[in-house]
C-alpha atoms as a PDB file:
ATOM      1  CA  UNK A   1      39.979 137.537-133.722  1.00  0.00           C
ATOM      2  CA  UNK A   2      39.358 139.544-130.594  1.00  0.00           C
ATOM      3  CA  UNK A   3      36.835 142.178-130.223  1.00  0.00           C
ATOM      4  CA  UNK A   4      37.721 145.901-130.543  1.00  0.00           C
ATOM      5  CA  UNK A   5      38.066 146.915-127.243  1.00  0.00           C
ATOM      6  CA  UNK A   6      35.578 149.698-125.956  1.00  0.00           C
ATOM      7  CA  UNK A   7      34.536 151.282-129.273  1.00  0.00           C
ATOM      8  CA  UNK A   8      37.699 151.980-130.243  1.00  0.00           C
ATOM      9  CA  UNK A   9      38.151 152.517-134.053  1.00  0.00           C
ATOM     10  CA  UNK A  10      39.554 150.384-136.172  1.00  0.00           C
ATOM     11  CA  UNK A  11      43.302 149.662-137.150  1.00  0.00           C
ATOM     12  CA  UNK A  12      43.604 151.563-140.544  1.00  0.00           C
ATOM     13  CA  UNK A  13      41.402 154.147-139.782  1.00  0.00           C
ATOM     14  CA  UNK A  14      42.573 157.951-141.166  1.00  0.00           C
ATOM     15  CA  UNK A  15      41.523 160.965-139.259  1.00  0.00           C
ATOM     16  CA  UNK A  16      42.745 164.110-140.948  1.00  0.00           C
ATOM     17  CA  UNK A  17      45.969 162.396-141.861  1.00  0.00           C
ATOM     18  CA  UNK A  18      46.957 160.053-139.508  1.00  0.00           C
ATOM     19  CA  UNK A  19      46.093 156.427-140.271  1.00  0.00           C
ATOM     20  CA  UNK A  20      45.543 154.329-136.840  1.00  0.00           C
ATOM     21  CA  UNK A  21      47.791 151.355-135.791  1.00  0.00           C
ATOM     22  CA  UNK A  22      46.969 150.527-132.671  1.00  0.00           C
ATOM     23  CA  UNK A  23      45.450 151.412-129.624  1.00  0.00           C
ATOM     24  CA  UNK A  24      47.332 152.034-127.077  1.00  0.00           C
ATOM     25  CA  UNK A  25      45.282 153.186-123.536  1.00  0.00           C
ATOM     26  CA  UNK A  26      42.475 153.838-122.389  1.00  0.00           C
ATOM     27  CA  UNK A  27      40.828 155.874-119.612  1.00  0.00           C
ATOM     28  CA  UNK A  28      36.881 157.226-118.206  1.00  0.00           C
ATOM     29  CA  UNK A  29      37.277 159.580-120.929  1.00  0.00           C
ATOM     30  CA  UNK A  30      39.554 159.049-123.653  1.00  0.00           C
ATOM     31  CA  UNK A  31      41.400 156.547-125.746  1.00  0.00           C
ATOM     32  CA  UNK A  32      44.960 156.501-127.156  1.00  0.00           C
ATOM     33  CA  UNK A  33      46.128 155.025-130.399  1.00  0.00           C
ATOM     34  CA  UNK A  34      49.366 155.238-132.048  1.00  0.00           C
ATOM     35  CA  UNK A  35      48.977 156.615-135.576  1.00  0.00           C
ATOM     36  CA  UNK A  36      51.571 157.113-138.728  1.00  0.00           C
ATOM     37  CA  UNK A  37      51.498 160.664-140.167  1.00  0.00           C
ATOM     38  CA  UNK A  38      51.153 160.187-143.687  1.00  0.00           C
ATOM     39  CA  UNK A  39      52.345 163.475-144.658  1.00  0.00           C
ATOM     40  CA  UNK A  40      55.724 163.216-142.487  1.00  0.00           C
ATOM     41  CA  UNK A  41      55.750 159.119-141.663  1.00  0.00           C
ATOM     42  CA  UNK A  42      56.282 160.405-138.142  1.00  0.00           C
ATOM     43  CA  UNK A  43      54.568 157.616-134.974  1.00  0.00           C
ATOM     44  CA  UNK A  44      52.225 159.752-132.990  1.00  0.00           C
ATOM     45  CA  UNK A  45      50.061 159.532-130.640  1.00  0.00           C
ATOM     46  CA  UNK A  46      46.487 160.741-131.011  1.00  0.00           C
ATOM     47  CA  UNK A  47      44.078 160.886-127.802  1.00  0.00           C
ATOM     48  CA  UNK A  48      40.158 160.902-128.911  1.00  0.00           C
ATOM     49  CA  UNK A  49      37.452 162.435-126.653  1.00  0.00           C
ATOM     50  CA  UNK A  50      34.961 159.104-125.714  1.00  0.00           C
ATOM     51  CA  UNK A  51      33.849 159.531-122.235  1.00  0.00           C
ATOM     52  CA  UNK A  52      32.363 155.920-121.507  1.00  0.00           C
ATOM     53  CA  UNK A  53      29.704 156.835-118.976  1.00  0.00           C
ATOM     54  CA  UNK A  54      27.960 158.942-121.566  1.00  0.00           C
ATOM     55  CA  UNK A  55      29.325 158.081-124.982  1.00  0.00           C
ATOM     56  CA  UNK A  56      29.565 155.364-127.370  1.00  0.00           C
ATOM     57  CA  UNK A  57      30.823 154.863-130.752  1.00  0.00           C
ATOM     58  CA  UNK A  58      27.862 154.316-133.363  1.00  0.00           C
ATOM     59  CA  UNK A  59      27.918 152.087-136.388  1.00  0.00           C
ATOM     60  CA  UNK A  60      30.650 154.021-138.139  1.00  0.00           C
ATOM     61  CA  UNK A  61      32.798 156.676-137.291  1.00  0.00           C
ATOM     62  CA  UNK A  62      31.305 158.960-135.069  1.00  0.00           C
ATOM     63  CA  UNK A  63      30.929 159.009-131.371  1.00  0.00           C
ATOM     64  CA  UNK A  64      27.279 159.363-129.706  1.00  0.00           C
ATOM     65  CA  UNK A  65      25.482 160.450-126.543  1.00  0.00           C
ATOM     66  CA  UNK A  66      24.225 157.366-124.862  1.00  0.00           C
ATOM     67  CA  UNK A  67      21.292 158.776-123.201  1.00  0.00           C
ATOM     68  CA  UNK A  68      19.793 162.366-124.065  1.00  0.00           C
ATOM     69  CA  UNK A  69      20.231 163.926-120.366  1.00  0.00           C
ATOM     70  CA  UNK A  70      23.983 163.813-120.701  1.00  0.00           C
ATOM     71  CA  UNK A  71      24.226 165.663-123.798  1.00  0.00           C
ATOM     72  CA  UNK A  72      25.119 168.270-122.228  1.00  0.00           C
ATOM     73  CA  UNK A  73      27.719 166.995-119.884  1.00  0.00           C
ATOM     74  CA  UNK A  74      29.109 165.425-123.024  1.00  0.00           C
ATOM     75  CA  UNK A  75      29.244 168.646-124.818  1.00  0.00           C
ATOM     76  CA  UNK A  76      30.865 170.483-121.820  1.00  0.00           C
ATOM     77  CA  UNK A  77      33.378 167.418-121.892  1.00  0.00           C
ATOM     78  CA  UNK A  78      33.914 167.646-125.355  1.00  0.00           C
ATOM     79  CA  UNK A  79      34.727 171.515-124.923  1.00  0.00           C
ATOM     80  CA  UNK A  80      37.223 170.707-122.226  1.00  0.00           C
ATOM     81  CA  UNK A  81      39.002 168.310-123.614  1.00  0.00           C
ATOM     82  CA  UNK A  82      39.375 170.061-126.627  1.00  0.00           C
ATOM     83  CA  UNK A  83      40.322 173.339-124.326  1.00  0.00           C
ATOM     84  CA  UNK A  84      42.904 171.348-122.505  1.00  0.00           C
ATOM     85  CA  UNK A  85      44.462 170.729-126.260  1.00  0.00           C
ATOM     86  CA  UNK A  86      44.738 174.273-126.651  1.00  0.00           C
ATOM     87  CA  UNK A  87      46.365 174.992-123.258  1.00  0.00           C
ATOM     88  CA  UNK A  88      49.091 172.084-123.849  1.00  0.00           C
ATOM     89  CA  UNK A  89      50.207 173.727-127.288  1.00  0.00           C
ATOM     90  CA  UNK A  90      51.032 176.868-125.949  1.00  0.00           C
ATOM     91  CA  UNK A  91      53.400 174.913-122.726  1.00  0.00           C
ATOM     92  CA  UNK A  92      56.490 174.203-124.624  1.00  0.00           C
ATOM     93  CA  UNK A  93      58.582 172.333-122.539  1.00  0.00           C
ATOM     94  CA  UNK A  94      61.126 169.313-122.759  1.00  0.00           C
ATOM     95  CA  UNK A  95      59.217 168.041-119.577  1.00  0.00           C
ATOM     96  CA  UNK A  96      55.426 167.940-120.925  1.00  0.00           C
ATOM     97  CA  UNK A  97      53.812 166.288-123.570  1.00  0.00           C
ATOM     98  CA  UNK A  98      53.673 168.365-126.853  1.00  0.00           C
ATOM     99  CA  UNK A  99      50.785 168.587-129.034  1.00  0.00           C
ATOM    100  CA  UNK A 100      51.243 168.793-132.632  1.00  0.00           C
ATOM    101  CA  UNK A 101      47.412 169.063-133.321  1.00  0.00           C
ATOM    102  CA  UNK A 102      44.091 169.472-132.412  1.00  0.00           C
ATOM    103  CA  UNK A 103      41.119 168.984-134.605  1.00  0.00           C
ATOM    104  CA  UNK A 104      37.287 167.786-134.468  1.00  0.00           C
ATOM    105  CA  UNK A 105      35.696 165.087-136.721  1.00  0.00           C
ATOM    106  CA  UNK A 106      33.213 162.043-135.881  1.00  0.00           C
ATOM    107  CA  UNK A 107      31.352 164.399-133.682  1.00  0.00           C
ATOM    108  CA  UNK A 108      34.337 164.792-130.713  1.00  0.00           C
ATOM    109  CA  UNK A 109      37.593 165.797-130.126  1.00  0.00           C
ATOM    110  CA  UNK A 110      40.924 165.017-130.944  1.00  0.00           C
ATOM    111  CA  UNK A 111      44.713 165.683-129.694  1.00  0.00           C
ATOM    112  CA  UNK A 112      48.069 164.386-131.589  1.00  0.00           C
ATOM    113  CA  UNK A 113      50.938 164.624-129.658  1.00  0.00           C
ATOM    114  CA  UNK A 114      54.735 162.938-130.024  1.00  0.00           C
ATOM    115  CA  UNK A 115      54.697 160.059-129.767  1.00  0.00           C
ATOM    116  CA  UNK A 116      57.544 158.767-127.022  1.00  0.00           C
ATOM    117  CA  UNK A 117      58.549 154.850-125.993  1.00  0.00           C
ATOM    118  CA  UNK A 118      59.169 154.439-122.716  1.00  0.00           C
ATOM    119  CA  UNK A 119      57.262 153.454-119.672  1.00  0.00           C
ATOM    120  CA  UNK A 120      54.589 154.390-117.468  1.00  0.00           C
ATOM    121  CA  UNK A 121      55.756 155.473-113.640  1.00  0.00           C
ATOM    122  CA  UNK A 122      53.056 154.114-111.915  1.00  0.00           C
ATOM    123  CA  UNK A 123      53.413 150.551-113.473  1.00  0.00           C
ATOM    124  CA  UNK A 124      57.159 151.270-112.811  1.00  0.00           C
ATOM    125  CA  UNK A 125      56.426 151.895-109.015  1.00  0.00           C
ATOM    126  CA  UNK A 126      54.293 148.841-109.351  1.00  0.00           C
ATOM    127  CA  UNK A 127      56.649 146.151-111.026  1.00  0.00           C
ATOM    128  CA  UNK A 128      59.626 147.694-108.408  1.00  0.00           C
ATOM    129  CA  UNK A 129      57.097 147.646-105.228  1.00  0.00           C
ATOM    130  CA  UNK A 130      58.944 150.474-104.165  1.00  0.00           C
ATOM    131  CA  UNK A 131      62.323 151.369-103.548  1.00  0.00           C
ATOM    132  CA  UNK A 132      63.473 153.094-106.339  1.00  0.00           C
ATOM    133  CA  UNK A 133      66.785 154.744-106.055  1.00  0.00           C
ATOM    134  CA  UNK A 134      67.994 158.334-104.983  1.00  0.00           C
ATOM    135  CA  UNK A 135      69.767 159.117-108.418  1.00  0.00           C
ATOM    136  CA  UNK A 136      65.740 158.119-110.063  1.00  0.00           C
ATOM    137  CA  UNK A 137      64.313 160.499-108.045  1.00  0.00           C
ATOM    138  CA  UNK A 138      66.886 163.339-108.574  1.00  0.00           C
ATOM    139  CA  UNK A 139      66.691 162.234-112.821  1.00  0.00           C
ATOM    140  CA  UNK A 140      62.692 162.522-111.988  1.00  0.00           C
ATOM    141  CA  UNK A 141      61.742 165.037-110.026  1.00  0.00           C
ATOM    142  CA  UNK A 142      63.592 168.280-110.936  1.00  0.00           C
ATOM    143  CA  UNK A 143      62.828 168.009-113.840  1.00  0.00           C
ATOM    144  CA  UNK A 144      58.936 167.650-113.502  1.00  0.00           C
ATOM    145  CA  UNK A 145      58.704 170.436-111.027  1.00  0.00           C
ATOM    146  CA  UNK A 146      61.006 172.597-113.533  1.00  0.00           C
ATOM    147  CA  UNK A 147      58.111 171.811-115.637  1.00  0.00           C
ATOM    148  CA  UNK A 148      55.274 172.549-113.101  1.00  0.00           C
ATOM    149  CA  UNK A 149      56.725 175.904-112.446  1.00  0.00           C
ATOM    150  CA  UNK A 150      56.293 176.531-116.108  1.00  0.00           C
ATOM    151  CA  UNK A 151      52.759 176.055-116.023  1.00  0.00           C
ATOM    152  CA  UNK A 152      52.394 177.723-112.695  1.00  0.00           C
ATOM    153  CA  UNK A 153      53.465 180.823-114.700  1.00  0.00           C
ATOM    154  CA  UNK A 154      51.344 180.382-117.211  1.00  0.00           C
ATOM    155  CA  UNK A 155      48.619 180.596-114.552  1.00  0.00           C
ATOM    156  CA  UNK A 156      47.044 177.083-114.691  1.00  0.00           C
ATOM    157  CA  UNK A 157      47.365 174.094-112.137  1.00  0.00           C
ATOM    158  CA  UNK A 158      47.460 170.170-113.224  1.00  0.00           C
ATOM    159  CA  UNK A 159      45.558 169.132-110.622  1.00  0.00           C
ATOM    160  CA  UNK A 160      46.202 165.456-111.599  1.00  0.00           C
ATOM    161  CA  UNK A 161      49.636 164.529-111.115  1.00  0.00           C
ATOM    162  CA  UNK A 162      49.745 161.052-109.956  1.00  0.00           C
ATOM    163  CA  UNK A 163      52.500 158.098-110.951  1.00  0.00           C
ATOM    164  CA  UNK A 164      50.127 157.240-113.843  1.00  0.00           C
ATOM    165  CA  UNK A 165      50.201 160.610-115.575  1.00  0.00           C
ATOM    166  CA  UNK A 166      53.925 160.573-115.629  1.00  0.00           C
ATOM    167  CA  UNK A 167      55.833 159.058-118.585  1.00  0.00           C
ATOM    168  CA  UNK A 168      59.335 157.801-118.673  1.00  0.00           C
ATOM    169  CA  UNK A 169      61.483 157.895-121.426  1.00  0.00           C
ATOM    170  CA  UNK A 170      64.832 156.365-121.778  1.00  0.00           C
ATOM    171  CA  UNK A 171      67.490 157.437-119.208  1.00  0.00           C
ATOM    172  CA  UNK A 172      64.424 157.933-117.154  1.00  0.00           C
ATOM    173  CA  UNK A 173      63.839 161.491-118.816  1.00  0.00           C
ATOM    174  CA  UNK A 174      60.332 162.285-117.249  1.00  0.00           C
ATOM    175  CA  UNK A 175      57.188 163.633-119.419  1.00  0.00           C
ATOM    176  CA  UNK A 176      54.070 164.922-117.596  1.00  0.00           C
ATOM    177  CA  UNK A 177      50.894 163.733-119.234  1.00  0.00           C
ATOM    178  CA  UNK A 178      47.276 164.217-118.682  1.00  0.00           C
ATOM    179  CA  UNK A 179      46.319 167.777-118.511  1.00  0.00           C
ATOM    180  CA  UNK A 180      42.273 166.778-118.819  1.00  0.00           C
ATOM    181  CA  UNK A 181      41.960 168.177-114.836  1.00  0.00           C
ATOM    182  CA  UNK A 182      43.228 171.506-115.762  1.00  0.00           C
ATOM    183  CA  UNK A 183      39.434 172.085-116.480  1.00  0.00           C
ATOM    184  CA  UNK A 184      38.659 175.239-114.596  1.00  0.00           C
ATOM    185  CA  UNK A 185      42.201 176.904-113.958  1.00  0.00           C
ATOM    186  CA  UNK A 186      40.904 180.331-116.131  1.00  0.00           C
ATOM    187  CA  UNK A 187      39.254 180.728-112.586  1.00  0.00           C
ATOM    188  CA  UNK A 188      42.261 179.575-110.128  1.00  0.00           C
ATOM    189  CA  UNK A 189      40.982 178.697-106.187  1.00  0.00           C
ATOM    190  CA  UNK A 190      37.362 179.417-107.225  1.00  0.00           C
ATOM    191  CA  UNK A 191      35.988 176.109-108.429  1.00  0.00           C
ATOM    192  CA  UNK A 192      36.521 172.178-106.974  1.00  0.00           C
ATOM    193  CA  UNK A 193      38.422 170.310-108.848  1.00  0.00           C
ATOM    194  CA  UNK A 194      36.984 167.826-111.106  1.00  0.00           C
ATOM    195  CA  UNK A 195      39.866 164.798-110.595  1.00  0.00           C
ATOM    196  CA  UNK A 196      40.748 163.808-106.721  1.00  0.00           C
ATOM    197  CA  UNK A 197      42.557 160.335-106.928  1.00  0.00           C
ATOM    198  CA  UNK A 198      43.126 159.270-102.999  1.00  0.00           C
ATOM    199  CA  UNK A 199      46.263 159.293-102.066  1.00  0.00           C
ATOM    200  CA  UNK A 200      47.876 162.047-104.253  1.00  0.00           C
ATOM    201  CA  UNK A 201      45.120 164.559-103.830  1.00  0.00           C
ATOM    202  CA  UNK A 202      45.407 167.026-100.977  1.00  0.00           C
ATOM    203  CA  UNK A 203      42.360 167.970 -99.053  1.00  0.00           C
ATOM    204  CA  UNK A 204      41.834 171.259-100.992  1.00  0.00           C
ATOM    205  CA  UNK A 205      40.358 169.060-103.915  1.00  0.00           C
ATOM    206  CA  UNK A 206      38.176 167.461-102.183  1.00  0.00           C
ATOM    207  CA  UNK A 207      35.967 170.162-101.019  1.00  0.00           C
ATOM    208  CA  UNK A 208      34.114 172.841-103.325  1.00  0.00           C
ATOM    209  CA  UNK A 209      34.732 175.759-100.658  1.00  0.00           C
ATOM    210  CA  UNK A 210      38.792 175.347-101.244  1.00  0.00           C
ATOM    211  CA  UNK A 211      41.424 176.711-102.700  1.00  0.00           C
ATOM    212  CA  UNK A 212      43.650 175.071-104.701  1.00  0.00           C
ATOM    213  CA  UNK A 213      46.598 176.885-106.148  1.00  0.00           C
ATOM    214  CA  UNK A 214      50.616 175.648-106.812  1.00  0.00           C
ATOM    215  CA  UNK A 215      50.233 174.176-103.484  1.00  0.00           C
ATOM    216  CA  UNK A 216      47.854 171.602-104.319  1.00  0.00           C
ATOM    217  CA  UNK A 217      50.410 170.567-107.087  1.00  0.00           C
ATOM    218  CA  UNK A 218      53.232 170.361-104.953  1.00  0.00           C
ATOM    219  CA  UNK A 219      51.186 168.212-102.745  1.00  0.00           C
ATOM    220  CA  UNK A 220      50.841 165.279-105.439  1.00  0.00           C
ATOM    221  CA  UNK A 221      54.467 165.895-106.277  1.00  0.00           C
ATOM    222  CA  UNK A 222      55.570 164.904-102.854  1.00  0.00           C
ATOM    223  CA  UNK A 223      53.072 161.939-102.801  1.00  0.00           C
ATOM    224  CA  UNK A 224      54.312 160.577-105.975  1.00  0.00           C
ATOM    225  CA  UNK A 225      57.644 160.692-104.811  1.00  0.00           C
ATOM    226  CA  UNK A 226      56.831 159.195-101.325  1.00  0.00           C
ATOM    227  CA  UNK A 227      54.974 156.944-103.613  1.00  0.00           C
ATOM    228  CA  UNK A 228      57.998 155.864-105.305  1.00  0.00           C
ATOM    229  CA  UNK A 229      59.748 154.785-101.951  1.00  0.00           C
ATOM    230  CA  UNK A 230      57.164 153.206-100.244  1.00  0.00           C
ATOM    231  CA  UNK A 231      55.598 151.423-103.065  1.00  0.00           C
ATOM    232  CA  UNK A 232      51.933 152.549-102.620  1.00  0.00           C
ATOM    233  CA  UNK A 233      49.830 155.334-102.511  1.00  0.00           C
ATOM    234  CA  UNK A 234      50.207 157.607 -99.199  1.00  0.00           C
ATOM    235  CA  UNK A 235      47.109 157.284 -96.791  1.00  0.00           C
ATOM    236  CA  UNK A 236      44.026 159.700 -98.305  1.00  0.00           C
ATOM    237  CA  UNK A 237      44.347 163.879 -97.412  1.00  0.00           C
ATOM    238  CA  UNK A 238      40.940 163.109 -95.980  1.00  0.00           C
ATOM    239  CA  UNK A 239      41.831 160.415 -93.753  1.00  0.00           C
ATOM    240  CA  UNK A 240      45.001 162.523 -92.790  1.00  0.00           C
ATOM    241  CA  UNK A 241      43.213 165.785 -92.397  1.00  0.00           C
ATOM    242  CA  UNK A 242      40.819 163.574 -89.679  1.00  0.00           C
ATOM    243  CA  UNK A 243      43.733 162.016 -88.122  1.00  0.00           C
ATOM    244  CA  UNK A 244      47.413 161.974 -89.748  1.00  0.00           C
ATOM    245  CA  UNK A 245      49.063 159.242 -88.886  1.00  0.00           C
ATOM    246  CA  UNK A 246      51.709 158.976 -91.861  1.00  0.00           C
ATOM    247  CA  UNK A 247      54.896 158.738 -90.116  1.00  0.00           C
ATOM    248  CA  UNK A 248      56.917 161.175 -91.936  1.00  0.00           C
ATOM    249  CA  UNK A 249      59.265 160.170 -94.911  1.00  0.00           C
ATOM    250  CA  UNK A 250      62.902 161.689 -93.060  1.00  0.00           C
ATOM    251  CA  UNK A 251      61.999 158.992 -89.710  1.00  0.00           C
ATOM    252  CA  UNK A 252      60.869 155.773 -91.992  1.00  0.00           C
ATOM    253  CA  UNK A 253      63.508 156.411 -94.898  1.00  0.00           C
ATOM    254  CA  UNK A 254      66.324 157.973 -93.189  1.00  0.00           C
ATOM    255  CA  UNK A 255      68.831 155.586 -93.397  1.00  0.00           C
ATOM    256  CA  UNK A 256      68.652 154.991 -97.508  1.00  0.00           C
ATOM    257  CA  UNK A 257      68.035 158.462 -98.388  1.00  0.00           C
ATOM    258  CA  UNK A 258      69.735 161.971 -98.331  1.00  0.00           C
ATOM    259  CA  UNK A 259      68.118 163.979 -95.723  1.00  0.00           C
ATOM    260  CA  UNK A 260      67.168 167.145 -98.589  1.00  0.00           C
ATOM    261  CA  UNK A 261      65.373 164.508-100.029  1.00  0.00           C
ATOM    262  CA  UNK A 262      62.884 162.991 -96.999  1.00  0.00           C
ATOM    263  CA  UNK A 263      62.738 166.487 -95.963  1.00  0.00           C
ATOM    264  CA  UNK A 264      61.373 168.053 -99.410  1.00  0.00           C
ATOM    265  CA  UNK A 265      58.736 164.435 -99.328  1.00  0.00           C
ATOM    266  CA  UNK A 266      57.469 165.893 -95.693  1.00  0.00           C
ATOM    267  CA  UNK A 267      57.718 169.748 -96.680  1.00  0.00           C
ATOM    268  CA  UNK A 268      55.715 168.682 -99.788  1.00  0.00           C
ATOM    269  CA  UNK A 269      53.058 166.549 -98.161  1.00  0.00           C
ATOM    270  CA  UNK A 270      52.299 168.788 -95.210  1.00  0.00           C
ATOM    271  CA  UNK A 271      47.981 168.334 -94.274  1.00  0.00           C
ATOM    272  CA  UNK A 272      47.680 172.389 -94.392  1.00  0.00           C
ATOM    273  CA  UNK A 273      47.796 174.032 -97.801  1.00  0.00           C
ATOM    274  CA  UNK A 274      49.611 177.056 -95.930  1.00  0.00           C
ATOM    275  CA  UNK A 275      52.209 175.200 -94.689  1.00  0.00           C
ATOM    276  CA  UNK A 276      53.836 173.620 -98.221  1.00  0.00           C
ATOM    277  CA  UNK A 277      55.825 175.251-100.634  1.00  0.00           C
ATOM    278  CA  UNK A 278      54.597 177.961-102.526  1.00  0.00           C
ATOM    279  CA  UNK A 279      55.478 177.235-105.589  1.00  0.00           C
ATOM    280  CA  UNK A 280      57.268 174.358-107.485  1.00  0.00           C
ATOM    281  CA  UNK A 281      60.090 176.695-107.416  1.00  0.00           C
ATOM    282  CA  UNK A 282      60.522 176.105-103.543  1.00  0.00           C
ATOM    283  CA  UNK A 283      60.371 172.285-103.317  1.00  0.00           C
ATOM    284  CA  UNK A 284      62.975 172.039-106.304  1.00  0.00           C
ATOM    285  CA  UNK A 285      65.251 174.308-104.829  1.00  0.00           C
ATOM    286  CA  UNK A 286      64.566 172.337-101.562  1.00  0.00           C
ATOM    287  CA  UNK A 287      65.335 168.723-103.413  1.00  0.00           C
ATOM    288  CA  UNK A 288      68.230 170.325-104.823  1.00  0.00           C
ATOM    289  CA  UNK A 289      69.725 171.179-101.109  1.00  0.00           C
ATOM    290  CA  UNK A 290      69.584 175.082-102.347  1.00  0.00           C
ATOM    291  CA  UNK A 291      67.421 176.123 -99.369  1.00  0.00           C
ATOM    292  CA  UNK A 292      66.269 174.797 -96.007  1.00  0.00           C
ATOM    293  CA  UNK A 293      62.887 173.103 -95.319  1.00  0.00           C
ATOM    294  CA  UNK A 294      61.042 175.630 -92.778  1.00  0.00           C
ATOM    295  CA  UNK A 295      59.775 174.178 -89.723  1.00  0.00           C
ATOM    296  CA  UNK A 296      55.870 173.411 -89.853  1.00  0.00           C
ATOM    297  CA  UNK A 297      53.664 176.114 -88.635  1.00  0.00           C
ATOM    298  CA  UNK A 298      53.148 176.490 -84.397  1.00  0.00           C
ATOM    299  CA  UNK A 299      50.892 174.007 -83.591  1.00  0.00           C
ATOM    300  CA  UNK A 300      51.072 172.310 -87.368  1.00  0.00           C
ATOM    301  CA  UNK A 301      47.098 172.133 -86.890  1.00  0.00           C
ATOM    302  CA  UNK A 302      45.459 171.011 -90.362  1.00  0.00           C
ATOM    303  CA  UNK A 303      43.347 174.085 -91.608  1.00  0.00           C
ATOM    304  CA  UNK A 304      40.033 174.287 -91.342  1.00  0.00           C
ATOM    305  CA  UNK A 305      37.878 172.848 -94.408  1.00  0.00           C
ATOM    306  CA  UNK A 306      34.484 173.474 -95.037  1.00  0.00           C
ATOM    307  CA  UNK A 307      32.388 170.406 -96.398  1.00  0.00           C
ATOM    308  CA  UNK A 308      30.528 171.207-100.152  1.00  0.00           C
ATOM    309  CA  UNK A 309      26.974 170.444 -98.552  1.00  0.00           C
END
């Protein structure tokens, strides 16, 4: 019999009253099981706060600090993660994942949400290498930045939209997951993001002195999608803001795609914050052929970004 992998608790476990089946993911600060509802006999899914620089599951239940000094970076964590539950029940939206509950036990957090077969985009992209069809990205897409413009709204940011964090369902019916970077969106443009994965990350996150805003979403969206055509992640905002050398998406991929299309990648993707869309809005109407991609701005000089000493 294998191990338990990474403290993860085991199968027949009940927290509140949901009785564990299986695990199901992992990541640097959380693992996923699929759980029964006793109460309804509904699948969910149930995502427990276990960051595994700093935490550790102890002979039973609970979870523990490893080391004293990080008890309080495991407490903000905890705090977080549980915030971020709260955030995602009040975004109700076909396109993002819903939360049925929140609760704490075993000294951390946890979130139950749907549960929802399908597959994961990024292992998608992966398995394809690339190449994935216009109607897959008009299915996608829309839909995802119909649900970014919800949380827009709502005044938050993802700030970690990557292939990974996006879930498809049957029919190719998208779900965006992952809303653990939304950390410090009560004070938009003021504070560096927490979450900068290379490739999908503009340059904004990378630097403390920054704004991010909608822009910074509609940056990943682009490279996700680009992403999706090319088969890899696009070259790093920092090694593009140094010297961009990404030949744009409308010259390499003209001949298999609809011009809207390349045109929304490069509109999306654009080095300077100022020069993107606005707002998810923009870039769907854009992929959607509703309104015309705007010319870069003269000179289309990456802005100026201030190193966090």
């Amino acid at each position: 019999m294998s191990p338990r992998p990474r403290d993860s608790l085991p199968i027949g476990t009940v927290l509140d009253c949901y009785r564990v089946t299986k695990l199901i993911g992992s990541g640097g600060f959380s693992l996923i099981y699929l759980a029964e509802d006793e109460d309804s006999h509904d699948e969910v899914a149930i995502k427990e706060y276990l960051p595994k620089r700093f935490g550790a599951r102890d002979e039973g239940a609970a979870v523990t600090v490893l080391r004293e000094d990080k008890y309080e970076s495991f407490q903000r964590g905890r705090r977080l993660f549980y915030q971020e539950a709260r955030l995602l029940a009040t975004l109700r939206h076909p396109n993002i994942v819903h939360v049925r509950n929140c609760f704490l036990a075993n000294n951390t957090a946890y979130l139950v949400m749907n549960y929802e077969p399908g597959k994961n985009l990024g292992r998608y992209i992966k398995k394809r290498q690339g190449g994935l069809s216009t109607n897959f990205l008009m299915t996608v897409f829309p839909p995802l930045l119909d649900a970014l413009a919800l949380i827009h709204s709502r005044q938050h940011l993802h700030l970690d939209i990557k292939p990974s964090n996006i879930h498809l369902r049957p029919g190719g019916n998208p779900l965006l997951l992952d809303f653990g970077a939304a950390y410090h969106l009560d004070d938009v443009g003021d504070k560096k993001a927490q979450v900068v994965t290379p490739g999908f990350s503009p340059i904004e996150q990378y630097y403390a002195s920054a704004k991010v805003g909608p822009c910074t979403d509609v940056y990943a969206i682009g490279a996700t999608m680009r992403a999706c055509i090319e088969g890899k992640p696009p070259p790093s905002a920092v090694e593009r803001h140094a010297k961009d050398t990404l030949h744009p998406a409308v010259e390499s991929f003209g001949r298999h795609y609809p011009r809207e299309i390349l045109e929304s990648i490069d509109w999306a993707m654009r080095v300077d914050p100022e020069d993107r869309p606005n707002s998810a809005g923009e870039l769907r109407d854009a992929l959607l052929g509703r309104i015309p991609v705007p010319k870069p701005m003269k000179g289309g000089a990456p802005a100026t970004v201030q190193e966090d000493e």
